[in-house]
C-alpha atoms as a PDB file:
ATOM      1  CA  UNK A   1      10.528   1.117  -8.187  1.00  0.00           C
ATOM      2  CA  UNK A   2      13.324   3.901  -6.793  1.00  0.00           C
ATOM      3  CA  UNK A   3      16.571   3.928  -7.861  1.00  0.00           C
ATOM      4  CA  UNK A   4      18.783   4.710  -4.809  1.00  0.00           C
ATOM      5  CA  UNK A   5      22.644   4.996  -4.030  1.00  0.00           C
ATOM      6  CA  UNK A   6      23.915   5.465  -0.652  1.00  0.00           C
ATOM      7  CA  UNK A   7      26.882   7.666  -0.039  1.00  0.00           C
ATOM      8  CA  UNK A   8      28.770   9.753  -2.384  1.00  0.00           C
ATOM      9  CA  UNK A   9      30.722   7.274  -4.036  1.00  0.00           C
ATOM     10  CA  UNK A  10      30.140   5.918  -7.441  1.00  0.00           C
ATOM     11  CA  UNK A  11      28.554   2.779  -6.763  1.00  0.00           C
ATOM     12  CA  UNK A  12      25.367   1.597  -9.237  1.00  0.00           C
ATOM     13  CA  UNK A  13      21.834   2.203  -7.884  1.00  0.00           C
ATOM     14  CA  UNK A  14      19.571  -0.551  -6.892  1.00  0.00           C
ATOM     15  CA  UNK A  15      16.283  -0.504  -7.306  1.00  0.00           C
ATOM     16  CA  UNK A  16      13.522  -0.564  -4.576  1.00  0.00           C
ATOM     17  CA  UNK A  17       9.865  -0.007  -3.632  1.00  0.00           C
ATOM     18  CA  UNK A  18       8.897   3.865  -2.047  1.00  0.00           C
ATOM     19  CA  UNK A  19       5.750   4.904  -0.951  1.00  0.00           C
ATOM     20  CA  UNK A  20       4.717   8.822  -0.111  1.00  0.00           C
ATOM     21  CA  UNK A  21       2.921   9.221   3.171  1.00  0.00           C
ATOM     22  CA  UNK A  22       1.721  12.804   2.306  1.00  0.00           C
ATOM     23  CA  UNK A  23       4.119  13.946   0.143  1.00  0.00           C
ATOM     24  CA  UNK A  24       6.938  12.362   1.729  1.00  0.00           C
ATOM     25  CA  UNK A  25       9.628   9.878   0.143  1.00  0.00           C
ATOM     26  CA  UNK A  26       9.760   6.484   2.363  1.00  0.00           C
ATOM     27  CA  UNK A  27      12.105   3.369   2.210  1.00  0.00           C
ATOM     28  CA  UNK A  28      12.579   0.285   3.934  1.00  0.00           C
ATOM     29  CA  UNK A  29      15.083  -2.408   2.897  1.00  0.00           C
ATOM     30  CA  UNK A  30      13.859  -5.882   2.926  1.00  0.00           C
ATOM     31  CA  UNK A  31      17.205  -7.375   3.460  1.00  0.00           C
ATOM     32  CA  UNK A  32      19.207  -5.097   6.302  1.00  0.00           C
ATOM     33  CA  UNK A  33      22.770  -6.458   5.233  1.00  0.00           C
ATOM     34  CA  UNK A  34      25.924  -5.141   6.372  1.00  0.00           C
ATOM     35  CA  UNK A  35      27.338  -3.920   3.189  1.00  0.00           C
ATOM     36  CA  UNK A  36      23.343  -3.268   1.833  1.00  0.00           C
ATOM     37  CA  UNK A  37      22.267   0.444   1.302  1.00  0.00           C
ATOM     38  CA  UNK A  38      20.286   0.550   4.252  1.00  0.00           C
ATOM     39  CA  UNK A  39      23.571   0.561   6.434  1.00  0.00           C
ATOM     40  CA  UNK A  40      25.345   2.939   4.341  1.00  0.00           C
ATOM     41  CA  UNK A  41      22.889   5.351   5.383  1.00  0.00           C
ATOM     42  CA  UNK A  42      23.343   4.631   8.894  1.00  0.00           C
ATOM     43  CA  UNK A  43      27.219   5.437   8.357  1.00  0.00           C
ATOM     44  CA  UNK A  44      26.578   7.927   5.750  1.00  0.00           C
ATOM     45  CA  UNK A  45      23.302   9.778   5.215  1.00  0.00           C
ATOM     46  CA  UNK A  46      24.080  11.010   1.698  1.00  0.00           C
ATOM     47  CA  UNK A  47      22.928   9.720  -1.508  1.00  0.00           C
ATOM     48  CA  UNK A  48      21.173  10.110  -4.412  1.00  0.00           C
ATOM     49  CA  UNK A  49      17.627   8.569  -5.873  1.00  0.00           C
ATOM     50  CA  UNK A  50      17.214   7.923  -9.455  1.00  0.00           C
ATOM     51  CA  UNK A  51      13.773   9.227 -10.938  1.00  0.00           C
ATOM     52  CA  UNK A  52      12.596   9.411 -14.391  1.00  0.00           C
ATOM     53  CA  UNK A  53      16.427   9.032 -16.122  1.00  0.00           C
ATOM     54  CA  UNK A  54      17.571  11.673 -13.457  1.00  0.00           C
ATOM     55  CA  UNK A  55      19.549  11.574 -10.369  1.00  0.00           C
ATOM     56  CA  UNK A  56      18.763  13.686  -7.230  1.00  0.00           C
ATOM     57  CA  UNK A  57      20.577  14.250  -4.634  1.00  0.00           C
ATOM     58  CA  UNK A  58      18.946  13.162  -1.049  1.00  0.00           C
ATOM     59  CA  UNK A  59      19.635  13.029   2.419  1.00  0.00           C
ATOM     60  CA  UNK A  60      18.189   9.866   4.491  1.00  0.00           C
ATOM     61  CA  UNK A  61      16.812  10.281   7.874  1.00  0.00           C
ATOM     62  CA  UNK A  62      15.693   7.784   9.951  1.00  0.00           C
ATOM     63  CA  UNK A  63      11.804   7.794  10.906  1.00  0.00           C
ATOM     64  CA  UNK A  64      10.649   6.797  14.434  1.00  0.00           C
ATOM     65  CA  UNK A  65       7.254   6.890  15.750  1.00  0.00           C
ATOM     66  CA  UNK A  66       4.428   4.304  15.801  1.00  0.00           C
ATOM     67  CA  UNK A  67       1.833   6.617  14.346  1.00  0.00           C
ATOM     68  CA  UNK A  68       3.767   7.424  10.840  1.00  0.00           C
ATOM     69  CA  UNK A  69       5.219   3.474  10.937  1.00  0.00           C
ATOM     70  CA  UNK A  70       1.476   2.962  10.770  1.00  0.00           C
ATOM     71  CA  UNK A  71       0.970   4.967   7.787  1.00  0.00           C
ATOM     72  CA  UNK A  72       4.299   3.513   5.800  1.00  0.00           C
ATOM     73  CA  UNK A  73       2.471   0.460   6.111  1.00  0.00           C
ATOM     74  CA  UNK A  74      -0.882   1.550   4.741  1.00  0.00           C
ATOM     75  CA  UNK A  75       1.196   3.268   1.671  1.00  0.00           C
ATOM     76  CA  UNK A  76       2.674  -0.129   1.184  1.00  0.00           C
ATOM     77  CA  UNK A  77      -0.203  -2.029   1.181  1.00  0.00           C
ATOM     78  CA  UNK A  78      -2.799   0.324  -1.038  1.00  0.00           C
ATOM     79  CA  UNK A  79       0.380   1.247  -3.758  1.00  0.00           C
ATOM     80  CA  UNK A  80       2.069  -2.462  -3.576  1.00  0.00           C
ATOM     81  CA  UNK A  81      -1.653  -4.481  -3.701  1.00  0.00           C
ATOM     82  CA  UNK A  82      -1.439  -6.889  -5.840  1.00  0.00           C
ATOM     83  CA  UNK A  83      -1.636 -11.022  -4.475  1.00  0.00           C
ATOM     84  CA  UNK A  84       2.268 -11.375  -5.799  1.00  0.00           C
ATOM     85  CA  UNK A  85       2.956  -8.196  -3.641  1.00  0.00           C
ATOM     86  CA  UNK A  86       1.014  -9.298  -0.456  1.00  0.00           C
ATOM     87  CA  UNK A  87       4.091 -11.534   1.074  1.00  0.00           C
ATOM     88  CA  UNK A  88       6.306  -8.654   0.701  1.00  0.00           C
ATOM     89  CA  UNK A  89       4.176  -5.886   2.400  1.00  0.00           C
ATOM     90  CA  UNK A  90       3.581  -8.056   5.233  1.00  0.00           C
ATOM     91  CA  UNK A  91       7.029  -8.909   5.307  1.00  0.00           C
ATOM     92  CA  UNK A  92       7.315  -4.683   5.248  1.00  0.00           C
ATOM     93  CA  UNK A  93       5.467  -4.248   8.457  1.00  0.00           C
ATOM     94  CA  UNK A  94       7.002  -6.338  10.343  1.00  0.00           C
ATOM     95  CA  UNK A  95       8.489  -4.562  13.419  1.00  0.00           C
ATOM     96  CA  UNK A  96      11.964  -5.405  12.455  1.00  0.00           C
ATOM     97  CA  UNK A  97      11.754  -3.561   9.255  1.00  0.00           C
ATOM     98  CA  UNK A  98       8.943  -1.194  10.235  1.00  0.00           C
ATOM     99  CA  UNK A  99      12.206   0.092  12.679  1.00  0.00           C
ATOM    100  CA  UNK A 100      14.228   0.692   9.380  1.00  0.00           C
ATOM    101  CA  UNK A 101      11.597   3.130   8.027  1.00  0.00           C
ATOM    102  CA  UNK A 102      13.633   5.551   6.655  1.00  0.00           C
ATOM    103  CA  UNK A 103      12.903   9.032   4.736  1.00  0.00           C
ATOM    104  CA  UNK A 104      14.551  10.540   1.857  1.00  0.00           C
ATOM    105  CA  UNK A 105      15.149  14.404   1.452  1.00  0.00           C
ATOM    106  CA  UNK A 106      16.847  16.523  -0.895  1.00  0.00           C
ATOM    107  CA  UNK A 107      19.407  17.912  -0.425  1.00  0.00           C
END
């Protein structure tokens, strides 16, 4: 799991499955709330990711493209393969959430 925070504010950082497509940090929020960090993104695409007991700046940026939604899945399903995980990667590539793909860069 990822620690993440959206915006600059002080809030606490939740924590959430990532995947790397080569080399590169992906998200998707299972529940796409109004007040959930996916949407604070939207508004505001600063941040910061909490890794190893340290907190890095990042900059989200919203991913479009069949082609590289195709690959988030794959990375879900080989990293996240377990028979508890298999509800929630399907529920992952569905095209509602496969539309939230978003990446995270430093910044």
């Amino acid at each position: 799991m990822l620690g993440i925070r959206a915006g600059t504010e002080g809030h606490r950082f939740t924590g959430i499955w990532f995947v790397l497509v080569r080399g590169r940090v992906f998200v998707r929020p299972w529940y796409d709330k109004p007040c959930g960090w996916h949407r604070a993104f939207v508004r505001e695409p600063r941040g910061a990711i909490a890794v190893s007991g340290r907190e890095i700046a990042v900059r989200a940026r919203r991913v479009r493209g069949e082609r590289l939604w195709d690959a988030v899945d794959l990375a879900y399903a080989e990293k996240y393969n377990t028979a508890a995980s298999r509800k929630w990667v399907r529920g992952f590539s569905l095209a509602r959430r496969r539309q939230t793909t978003t990446e995270l860069l430093p910044r």
